[in-house]
PDB file of N, CA and C in Angstrom:
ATOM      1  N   UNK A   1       0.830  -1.191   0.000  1.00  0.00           N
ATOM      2  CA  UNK A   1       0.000   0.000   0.000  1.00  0.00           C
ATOM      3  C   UNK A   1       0.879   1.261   0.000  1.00  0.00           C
ATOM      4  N   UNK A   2       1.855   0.779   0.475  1.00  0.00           N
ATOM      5  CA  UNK A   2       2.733   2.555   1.097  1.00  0.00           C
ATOM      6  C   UNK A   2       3.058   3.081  -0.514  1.00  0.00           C
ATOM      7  N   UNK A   3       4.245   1.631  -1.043  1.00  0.00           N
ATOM      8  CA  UNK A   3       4.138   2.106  -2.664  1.00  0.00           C
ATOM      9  C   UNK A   3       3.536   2.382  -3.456  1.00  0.00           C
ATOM     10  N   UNK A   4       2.447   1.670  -3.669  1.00  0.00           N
ATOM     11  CA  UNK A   4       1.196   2.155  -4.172  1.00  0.00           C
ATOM     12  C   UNK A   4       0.641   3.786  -4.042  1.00  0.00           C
ATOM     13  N   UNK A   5       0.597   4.437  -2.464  1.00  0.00           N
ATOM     14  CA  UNK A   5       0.363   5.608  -2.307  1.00  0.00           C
ATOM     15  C   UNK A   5       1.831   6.340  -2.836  1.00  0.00           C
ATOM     16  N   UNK A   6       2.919   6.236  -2.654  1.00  0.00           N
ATOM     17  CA  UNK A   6       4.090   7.004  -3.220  1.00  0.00           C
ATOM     18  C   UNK A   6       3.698   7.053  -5.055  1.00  0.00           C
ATOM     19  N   UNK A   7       3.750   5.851  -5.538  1.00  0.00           N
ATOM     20  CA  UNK A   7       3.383   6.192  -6.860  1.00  0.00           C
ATOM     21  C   UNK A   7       2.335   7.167  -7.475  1.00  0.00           C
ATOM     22  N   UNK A   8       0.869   7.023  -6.729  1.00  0.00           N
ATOM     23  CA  UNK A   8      -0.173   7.588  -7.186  1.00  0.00           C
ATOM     24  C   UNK A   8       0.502   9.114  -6.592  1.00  0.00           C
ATOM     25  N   UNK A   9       1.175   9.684  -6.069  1.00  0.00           N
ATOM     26  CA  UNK A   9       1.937  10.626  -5.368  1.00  0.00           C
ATOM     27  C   UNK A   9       3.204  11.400  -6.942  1.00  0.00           C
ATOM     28  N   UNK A  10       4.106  10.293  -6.954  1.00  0.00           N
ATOM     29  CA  UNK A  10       5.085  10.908  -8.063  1.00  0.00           C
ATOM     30  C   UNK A  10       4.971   8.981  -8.465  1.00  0.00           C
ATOM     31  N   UNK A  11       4.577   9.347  -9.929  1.00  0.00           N
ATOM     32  CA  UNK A  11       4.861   8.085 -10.808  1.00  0.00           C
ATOM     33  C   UNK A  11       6.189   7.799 -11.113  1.00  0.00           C
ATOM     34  N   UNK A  12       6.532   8.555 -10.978  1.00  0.00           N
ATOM     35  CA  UNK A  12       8.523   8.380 -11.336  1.00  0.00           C
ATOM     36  C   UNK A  12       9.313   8.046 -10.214  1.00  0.00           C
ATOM     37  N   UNK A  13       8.975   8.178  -9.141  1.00  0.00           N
ATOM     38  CA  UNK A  13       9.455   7.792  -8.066  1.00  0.00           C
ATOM     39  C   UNK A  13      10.497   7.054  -7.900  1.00  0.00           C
ATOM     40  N   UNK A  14      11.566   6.753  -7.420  1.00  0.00           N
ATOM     41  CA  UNK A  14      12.554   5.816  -7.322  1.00  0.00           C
ATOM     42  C   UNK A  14      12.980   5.742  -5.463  1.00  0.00           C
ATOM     43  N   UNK A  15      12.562   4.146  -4.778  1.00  0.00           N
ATOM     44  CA  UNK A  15      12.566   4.159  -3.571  1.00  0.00           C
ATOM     45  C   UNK A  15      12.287   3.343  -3.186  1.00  0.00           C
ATOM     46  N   UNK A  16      12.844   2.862  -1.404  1.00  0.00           N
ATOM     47  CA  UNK A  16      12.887   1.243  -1.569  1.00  0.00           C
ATOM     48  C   UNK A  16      12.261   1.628  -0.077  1.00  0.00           C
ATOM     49  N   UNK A  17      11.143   0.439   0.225  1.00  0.00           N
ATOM     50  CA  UNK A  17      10.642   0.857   1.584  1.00  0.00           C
ATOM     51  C   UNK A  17      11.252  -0.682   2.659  1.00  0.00           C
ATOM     52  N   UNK A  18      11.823  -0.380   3.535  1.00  0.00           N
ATOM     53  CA  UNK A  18      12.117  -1.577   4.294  1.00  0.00           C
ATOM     54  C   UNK A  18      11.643  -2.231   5.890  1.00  0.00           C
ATOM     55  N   UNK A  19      10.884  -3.126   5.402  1.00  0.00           N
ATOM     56  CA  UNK A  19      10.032  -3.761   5.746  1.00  0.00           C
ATOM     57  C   UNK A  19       8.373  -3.209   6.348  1.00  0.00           C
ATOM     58  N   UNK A  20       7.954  -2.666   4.816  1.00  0.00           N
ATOM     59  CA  UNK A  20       7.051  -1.875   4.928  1.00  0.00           C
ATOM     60  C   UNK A  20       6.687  -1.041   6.067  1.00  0.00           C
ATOM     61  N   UNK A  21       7.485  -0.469   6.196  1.00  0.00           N
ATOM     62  CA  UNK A  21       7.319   0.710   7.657  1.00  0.00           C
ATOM     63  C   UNK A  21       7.861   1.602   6.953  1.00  0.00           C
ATOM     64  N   UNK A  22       6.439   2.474   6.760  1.00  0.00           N
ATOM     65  CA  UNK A  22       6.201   4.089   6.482  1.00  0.00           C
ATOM     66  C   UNK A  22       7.292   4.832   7.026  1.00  0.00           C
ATOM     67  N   UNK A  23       8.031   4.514   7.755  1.00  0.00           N
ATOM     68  CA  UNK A  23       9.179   5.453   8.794  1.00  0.00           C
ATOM     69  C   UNK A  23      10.768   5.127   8.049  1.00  0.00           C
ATOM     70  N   UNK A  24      10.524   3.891   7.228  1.00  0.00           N
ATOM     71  CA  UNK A  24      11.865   3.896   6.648  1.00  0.00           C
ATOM     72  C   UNK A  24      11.980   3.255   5.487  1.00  0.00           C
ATOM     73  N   UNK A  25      11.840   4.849   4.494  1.00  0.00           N
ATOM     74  CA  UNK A  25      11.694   4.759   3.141  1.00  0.00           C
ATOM     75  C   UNK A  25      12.945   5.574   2.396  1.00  0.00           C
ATOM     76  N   UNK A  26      14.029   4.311   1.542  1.00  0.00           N
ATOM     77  CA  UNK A  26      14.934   5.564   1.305  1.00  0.00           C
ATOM     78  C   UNK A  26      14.630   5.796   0.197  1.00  0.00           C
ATOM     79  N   UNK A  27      14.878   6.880  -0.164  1.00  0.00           N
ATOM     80  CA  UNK A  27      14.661   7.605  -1.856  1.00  0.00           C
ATOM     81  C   UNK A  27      15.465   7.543  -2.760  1.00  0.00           C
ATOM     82  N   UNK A  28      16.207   7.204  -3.733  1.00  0.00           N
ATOM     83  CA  UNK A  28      16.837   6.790  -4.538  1.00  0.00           C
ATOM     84  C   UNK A  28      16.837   7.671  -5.802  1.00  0.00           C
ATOM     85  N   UNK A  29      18.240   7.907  -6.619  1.00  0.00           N
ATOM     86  CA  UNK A  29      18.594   8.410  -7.955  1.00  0.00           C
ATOM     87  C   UNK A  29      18.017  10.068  -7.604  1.00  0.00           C
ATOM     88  N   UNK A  30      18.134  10.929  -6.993  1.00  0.00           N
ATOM     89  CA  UNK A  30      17.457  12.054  -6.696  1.00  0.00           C
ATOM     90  C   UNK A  30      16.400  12.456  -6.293  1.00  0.00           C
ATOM     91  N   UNK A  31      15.344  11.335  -6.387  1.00  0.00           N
ATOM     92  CA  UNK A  31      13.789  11.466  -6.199  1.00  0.00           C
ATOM     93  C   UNK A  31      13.524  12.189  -4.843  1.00  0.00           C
ATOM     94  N   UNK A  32      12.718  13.122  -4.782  1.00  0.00           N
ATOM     95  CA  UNK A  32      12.358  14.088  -4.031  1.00  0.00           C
ATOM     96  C   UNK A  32      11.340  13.155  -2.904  1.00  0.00           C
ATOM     97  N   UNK A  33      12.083  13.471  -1.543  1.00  0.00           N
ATOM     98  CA  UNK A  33      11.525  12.845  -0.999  1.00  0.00           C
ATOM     99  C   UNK A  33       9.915  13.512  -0.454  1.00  0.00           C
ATOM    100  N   UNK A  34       9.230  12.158  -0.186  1.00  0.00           N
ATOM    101  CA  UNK A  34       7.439  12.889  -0.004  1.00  0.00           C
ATOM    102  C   UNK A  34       7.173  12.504   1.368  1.00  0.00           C
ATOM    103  N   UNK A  35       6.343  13.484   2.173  1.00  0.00           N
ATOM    104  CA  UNK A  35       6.591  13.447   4.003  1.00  0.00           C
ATOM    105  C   UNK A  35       5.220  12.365   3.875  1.00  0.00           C
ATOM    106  N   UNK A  36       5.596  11.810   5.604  1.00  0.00           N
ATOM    107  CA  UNK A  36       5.067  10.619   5.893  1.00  0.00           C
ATOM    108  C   UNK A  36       3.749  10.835   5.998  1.00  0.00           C
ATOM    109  N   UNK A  37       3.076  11.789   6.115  1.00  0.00           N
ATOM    110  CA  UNK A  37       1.717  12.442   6.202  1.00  0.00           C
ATOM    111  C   UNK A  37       1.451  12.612   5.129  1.00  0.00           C
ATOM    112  N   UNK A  38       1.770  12.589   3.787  1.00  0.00           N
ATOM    113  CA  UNK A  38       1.319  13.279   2.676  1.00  0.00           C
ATOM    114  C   UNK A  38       1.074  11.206   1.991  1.00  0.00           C
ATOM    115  N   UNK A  39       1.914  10.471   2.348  1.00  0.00           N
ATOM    116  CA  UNK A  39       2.081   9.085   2.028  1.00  0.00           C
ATOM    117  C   UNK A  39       0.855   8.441   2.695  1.00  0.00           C
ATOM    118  N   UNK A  40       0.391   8.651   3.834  1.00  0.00           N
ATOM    119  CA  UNK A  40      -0.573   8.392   4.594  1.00  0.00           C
ATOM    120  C   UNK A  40      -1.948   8.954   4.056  1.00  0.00           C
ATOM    121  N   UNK A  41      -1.917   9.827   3.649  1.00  0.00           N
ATOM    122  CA  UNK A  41      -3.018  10.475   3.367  1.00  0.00           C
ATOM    123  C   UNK A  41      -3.458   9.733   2.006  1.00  0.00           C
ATOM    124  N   UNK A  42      -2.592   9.442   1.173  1.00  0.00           N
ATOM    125  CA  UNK A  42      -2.815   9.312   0.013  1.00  0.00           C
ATOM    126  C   UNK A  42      -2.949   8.025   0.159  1.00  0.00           C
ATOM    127  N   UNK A  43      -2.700   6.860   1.064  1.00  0.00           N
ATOM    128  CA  UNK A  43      -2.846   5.999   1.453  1.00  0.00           C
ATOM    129  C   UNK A  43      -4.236   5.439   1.718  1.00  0.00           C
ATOM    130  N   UNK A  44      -5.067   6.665   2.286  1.00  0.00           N
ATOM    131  CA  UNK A  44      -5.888   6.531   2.633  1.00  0.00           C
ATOM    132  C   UNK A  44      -7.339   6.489   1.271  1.00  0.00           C
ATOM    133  N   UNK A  45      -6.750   7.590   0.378  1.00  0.00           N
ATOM    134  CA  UNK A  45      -7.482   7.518  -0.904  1.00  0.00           C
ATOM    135  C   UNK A  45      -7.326   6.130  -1.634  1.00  0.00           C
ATOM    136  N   UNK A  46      -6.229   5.512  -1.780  1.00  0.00           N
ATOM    137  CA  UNK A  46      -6.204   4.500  -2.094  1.00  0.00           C
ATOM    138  C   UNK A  46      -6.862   3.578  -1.951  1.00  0.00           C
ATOM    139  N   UNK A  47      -6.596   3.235  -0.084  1.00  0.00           N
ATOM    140  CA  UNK A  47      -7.174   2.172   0.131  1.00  0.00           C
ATOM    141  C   UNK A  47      -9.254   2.595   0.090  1.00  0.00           C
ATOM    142  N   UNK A  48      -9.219   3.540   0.056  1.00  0.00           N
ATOM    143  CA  UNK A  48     -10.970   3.873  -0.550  1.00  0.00           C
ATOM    144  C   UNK A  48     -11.372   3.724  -1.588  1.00  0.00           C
ATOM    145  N   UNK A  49     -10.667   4.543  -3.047  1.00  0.00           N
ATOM    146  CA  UNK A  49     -10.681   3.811  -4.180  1.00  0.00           C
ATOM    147  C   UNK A  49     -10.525   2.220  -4.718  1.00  0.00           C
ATOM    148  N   UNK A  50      -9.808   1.835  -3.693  1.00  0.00           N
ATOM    149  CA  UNK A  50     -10.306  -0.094  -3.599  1.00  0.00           C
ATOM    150  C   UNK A  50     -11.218  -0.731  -3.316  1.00  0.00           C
ATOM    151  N   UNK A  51     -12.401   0.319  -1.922  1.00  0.00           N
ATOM    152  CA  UNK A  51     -13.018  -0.329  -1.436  1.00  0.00           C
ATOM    153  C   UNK A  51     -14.085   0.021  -2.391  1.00  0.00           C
ATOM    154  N   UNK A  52     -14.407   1.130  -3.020  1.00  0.00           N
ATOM    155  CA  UNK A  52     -15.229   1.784  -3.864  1.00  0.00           C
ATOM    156  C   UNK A  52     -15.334   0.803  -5.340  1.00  0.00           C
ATOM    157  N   UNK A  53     -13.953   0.169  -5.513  1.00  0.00           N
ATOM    158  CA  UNK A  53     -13.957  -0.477  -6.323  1.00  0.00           C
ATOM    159  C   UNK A  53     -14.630  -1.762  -6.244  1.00  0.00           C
ATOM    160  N   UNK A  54     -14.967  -2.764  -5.469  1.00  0.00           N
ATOM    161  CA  UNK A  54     -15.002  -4.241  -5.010  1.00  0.00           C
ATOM    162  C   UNK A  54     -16.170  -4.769  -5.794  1.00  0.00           C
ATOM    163  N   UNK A  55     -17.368  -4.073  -5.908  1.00  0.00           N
ATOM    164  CA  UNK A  55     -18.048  -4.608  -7.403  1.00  0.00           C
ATOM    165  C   UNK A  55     -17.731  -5.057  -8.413  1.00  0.00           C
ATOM    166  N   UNK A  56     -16.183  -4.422  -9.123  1.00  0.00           N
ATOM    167  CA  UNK A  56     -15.468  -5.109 -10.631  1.00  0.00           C
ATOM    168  C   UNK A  56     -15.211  -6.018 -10.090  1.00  0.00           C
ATOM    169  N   UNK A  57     -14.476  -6.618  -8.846  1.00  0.00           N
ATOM    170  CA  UNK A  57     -13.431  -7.862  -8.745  1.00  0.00           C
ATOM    171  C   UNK A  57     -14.638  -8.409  -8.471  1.00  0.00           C
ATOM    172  N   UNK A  58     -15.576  -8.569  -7.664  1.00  0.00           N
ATOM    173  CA  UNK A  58     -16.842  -9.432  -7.809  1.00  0.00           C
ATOM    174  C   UNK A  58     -17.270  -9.634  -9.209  1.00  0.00           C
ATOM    175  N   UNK A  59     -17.871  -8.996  -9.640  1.00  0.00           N
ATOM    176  CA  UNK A  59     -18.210  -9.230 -11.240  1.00  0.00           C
ATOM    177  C   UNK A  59     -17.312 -10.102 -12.065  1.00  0.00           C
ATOM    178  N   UNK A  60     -15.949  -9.648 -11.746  1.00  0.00           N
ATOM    179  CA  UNK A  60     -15.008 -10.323 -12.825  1.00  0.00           C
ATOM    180  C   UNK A  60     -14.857 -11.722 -12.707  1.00  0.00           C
ATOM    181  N   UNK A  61     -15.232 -12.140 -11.478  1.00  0.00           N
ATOM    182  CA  UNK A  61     -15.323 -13.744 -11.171  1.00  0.00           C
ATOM    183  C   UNK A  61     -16.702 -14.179 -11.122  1.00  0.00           C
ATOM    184  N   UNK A  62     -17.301 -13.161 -10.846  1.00  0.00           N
ATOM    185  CA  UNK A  62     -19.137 -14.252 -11.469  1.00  0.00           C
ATOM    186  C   UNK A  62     -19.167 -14.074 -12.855  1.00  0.00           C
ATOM    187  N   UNK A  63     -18.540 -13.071 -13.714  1.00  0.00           N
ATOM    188  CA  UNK A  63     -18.850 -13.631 -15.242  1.00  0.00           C
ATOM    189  C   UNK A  63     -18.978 -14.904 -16.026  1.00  0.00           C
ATOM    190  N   UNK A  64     -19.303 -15.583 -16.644  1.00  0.00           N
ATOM    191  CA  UNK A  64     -18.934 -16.221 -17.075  1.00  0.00           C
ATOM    192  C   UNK A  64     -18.021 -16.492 -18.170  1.00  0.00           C
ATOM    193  N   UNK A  65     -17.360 -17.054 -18.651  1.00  0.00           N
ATOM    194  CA  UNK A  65     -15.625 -16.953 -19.414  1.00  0.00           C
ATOM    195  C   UNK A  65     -16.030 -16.418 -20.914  1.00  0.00           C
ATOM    196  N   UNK A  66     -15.270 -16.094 -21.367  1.00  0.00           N
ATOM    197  CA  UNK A  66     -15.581 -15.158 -22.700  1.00  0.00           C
ATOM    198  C   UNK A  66     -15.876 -16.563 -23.859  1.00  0.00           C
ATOM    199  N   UNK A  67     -15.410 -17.474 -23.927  1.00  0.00           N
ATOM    200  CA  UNK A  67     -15.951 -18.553 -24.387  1.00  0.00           C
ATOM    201  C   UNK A  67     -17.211 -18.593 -24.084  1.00  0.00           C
ATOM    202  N   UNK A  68     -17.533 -19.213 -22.832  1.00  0.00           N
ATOM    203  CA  UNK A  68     -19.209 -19.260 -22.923  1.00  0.00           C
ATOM    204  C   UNK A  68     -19.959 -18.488 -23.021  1.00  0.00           C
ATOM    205  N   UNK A  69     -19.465 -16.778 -22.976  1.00  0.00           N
ATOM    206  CA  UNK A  69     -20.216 -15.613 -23.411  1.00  0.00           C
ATOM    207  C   UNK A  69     -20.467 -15.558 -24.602  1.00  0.00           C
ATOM    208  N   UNK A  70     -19.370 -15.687 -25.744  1.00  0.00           N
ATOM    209  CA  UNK A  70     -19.300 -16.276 -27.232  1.00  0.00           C
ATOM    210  C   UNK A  70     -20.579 -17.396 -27.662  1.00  0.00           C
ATOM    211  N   UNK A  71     -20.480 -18.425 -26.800  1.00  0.00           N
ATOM    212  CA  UNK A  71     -21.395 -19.720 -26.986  1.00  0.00           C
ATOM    213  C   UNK A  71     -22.944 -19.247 -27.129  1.00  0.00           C
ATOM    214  N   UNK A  72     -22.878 -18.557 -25.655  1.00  0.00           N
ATOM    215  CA  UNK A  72     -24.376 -18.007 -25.314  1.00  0.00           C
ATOM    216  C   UNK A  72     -24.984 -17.001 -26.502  1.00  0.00           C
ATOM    217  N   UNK A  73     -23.880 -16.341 -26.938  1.00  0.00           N
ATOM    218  CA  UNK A  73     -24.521 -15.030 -27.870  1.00  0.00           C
ATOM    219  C   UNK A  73     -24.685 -15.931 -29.344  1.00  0.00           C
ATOM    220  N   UNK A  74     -24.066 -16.685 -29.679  1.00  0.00           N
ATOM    221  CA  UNK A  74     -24.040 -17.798 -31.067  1.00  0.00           C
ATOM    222  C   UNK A  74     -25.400 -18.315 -30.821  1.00  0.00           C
ATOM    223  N   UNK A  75     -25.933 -18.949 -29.593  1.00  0.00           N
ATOM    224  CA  UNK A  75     -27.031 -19.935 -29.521  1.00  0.00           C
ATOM    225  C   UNK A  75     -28.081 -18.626 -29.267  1.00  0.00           C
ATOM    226  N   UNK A  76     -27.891 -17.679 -28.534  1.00  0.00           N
ATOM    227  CA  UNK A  76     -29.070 -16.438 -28.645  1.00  0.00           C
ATOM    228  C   UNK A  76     -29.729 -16.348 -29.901  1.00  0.00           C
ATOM    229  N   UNK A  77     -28.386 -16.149 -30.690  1.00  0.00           N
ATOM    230  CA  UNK A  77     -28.824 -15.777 -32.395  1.00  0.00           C
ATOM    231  C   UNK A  77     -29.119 -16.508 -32.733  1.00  0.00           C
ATOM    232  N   UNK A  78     -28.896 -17.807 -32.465  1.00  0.00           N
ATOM    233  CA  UNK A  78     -29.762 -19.141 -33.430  1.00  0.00           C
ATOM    234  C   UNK A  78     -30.881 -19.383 -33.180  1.00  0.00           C
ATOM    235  N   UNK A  79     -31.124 -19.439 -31.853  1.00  0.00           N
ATOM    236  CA  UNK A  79     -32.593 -19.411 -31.290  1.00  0.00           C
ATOM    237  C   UNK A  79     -33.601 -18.174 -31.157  1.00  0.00           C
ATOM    238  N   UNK A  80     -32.765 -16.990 -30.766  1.00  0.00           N
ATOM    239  CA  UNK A  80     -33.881 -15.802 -30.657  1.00  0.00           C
ATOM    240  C   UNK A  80     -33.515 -15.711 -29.221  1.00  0.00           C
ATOM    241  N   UNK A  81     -33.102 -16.382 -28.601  1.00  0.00           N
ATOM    242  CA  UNK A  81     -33.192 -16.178 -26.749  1.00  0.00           C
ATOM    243  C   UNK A  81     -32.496 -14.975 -26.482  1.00  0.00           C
ATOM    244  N   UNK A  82     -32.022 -14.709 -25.331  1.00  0.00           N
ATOM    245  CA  UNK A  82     -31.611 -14.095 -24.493  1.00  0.00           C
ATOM    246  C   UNK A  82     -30.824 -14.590 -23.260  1.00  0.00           C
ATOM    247  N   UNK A  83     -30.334 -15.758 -23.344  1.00  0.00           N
ATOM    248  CA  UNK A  83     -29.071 -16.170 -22.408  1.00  0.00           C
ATOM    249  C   UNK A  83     -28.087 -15.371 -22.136  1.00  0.00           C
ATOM    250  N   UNK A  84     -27.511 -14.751 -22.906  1.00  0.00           N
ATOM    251  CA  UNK A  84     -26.513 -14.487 -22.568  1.00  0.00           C
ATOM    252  C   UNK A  84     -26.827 -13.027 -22.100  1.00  0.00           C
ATOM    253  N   UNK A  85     -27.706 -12.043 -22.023  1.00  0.00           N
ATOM    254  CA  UNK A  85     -28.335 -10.788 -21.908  1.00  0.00           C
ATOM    255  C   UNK A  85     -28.991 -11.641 -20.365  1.00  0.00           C
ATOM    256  N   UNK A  86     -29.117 -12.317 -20.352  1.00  0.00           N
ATOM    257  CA  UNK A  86     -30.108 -12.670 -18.669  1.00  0.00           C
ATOM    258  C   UNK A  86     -28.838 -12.759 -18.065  1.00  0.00           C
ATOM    259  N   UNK A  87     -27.703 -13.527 -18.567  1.00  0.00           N
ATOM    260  CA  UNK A  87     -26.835 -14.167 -17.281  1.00  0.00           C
ATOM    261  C   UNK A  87     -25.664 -12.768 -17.344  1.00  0.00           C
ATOM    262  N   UNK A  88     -25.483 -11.939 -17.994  1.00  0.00           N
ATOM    263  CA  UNK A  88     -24.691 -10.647 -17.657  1.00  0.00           C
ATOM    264  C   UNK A  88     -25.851  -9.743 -16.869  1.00  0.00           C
ATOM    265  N   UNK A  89     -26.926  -9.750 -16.758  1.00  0.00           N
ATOM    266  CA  UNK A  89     -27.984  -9.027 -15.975  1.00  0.00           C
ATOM    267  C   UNK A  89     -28.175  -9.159 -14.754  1.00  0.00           C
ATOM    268  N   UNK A  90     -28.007 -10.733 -14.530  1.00  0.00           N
ATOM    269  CA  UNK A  90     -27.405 -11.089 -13.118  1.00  0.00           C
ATOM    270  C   UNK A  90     -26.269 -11.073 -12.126  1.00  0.00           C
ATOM    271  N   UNK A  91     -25.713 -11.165 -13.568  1.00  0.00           N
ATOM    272  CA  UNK A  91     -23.976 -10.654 -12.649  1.00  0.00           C
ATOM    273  C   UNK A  91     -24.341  -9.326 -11.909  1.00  0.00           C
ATOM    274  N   UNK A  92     -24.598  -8.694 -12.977  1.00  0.00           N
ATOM    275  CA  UNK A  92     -24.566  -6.828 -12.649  1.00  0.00           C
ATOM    276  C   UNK A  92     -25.547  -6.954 -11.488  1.00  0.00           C
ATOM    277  N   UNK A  93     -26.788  -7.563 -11.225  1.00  0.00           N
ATOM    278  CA  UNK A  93     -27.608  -7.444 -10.367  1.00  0.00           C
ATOM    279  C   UNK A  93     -27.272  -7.598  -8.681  1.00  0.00           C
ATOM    280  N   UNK A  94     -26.795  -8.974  -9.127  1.00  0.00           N
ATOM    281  CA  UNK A  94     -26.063  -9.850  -8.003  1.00  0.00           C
ATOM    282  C   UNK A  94     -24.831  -8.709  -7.288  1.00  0.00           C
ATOM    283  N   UNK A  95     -24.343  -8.029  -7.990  1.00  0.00           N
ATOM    284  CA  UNK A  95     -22.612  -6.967  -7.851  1.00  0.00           C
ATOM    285  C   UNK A  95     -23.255  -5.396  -8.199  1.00  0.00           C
ATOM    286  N   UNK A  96     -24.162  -4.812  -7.272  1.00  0.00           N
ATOM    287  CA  UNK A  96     -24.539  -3.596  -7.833  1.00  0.00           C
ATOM    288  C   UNK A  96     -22.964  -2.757  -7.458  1.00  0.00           C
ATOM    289  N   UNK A  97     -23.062  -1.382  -8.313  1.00  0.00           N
ATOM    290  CA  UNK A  97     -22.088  -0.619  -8.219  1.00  0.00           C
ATOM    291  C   UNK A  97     -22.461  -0.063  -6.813  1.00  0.00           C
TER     292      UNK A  97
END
């Protein structure tokens, strides 16, 4: 997470954190170092923008595989159904945003 917040911070960053403790991060090749409060903070957006996120990673594992999405939409069109429009309706249902 700490790297994660340093990056979303300066993408160019160059810096090695040891043993993930916020307190001892050295900075490397010139990179301007960023205070432990400003790492924290941004830390904190992070780990919110993850939690804000948790609907995609749900969704992405109830989908069903792009093969059988393929299958479903082939046999839709052959038949007229709607398989594959019901079972992405449920995903989304099942995983609201």
């Amino acid at each position: 997470m700490i790297e994660k917040a340093i990056l979303k911070i300066n993408p160019s960053a160059e810096f090695s954190v040891n043993g993930n403790d916020i307190n001892q991060i050295t900075w490397h090749n010139g990179t301007t170092p960023i205070s432990v409060s400003d790492i924290q903070a941004k830390m904190v957006e992070v780990q919110a923008e993850y939690d804000a996120n948790q609907y995609q990673r749900d969704r992405a594992t109830a989908y069903p595989t792009i093969q059988e999405q393929l299958d479903m939409q082939y046999w839709d069109n052959v038949n007229g159904t709607t398989t594959w429009e019901d079972a992405i309706a449920k995903v989304k249902a099942d995983n609201p945003k």
